[in-house]
Protein backbone atom coordinates (compact mmCIF):
# COMPACT_ATOMS: atom_id res chain seq x y z
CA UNK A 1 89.68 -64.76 -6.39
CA UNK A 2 86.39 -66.53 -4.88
CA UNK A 3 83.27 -64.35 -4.99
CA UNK A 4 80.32 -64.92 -2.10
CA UNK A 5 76.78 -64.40 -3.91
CA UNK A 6 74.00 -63.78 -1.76
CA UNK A 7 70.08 -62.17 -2.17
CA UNK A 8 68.22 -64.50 -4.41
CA UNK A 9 65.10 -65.77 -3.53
CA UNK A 10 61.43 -66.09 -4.29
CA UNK A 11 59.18 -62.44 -4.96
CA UNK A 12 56.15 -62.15 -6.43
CA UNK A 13 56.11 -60.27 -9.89
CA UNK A 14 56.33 -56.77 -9.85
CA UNK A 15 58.63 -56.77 -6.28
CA UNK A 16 62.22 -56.34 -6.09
CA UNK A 17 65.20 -57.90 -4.66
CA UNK A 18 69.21 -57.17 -4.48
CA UNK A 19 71.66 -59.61 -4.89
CA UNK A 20 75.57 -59.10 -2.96
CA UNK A 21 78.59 -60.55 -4.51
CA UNK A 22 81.56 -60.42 -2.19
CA UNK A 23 84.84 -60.88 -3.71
CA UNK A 24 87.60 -61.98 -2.18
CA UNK A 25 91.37 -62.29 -2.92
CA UNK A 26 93.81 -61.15 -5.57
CA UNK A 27 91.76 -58.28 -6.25
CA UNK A 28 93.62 -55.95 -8.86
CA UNK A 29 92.21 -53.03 -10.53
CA UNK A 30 91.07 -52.49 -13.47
CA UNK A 31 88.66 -55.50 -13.10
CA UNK A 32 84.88 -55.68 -14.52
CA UNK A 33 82.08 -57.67 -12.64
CA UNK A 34 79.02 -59.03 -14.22
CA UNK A 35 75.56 -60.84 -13.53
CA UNK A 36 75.02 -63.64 -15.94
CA UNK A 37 71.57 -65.67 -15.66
CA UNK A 38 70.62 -69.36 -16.65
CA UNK A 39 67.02 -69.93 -17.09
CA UNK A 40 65.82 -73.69 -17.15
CA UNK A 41 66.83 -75.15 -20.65
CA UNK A 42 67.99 -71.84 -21.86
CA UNK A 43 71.68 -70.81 -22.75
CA UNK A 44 73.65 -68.16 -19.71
CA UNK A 45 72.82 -64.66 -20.54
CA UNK A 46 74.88 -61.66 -19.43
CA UNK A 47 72.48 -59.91 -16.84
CA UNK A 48 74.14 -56.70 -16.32
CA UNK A 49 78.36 -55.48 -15.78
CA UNK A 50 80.33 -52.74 -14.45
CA UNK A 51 83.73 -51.85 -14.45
CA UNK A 52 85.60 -50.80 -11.42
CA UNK A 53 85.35 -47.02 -12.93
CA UNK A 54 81.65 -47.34 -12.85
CA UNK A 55 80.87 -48.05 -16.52
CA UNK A 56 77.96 -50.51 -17.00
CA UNK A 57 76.14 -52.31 -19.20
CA UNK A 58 73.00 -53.71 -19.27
CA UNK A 59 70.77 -56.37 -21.50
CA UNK A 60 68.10 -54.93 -23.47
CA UNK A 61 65.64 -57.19 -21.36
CA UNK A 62 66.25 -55.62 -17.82
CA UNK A 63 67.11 -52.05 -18.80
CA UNK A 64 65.63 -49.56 -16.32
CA UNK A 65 64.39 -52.23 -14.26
CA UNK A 66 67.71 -53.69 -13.17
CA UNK A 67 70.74 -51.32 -11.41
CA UNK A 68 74.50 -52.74 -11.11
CA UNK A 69 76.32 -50.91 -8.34
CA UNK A 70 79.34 -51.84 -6.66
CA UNK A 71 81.36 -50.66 -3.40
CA UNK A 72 85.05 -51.05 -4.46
CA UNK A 73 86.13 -50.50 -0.77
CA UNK A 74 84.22 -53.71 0.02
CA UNK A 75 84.64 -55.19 -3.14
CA UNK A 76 81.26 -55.87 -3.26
CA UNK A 77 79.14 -55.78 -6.90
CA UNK A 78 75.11 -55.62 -6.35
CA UNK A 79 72.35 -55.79 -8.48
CA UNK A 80 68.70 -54.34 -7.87
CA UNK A 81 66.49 -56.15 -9.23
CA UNK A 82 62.65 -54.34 -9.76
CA UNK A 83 59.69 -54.75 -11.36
CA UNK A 84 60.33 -58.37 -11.33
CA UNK A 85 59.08 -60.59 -13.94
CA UNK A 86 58.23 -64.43 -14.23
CA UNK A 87 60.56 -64.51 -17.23
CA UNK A 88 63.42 -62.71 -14.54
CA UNK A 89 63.48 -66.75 -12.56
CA UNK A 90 66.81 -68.00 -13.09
CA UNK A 91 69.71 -69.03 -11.26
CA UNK A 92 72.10 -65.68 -11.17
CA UNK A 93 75.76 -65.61 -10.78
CA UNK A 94 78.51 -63.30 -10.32
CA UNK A 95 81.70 -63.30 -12.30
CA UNK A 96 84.81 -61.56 -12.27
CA UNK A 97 87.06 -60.79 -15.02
CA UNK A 98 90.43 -58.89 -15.08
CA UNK A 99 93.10 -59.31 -18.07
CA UNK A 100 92.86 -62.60 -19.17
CA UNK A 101 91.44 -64.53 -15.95
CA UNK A 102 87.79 -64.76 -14.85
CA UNK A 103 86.16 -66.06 -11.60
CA UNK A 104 82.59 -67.54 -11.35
CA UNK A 105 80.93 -67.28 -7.53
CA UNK A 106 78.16 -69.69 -7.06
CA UNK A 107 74.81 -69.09 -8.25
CA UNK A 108 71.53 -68.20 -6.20
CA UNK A 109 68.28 -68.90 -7.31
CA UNK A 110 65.95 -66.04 -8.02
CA UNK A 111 62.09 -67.49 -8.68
CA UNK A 112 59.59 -64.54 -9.41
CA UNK A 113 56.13 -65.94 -8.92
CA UNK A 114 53.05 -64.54 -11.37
């Protein structure tokens, strides 16, 4: 599986943006796809998931600002990102995880300027 992140970039607080993740491959069902996060000098934080039936999850910190969506016909896992905050800049990446294998897509750099 190789997954194709896309959508980060620099916004000033309080704008948006949507990141893509493409995946590509041995896609099976029954898979989950995340957004983790890695802040300079801080540990990887899971962002946001959803399961290919729709169920998400979300961290306390981006609750009803952030929105996980995915197109399983594309195989395609976004997150909108709103009400951005300084403390949002990190480097996001997707991930992929079915059974008892998981895929990591490159990271993109969100900055969110105060």
């Amino acid at each position: 599986v190789q997954l194709q992140a896309s959508g980060g970039g620099l916004v000033q607080a309080g704008g948006s943006l949507t990141l893509s993740c493409a995946a590509s491959g041995s896609i099976g069902s029954g898979n989950t796809m995340s957004w983790f996060r890695q802040a300079p000098g801080k540990q990887r934080e899971l962002v946001a998931q959803i399961s290919s039936g729709g169920s998400t999850d979300y961290a306390d910190s981006v609750k009803g600002r952030f929105t996980i969506s995915r197109d399983n016909a594309k195989n395609t896992v976004y997150l909108r990102m709103n009400a951005l905050k300084p403390e949002d800049t990190a480097v996001y990446s997707c991930h992929y995880r079915r059974l008892f294998k998981s895929y990591w897509g490159q990271g993109t750099q969100v900055t969110v300027s105060s």
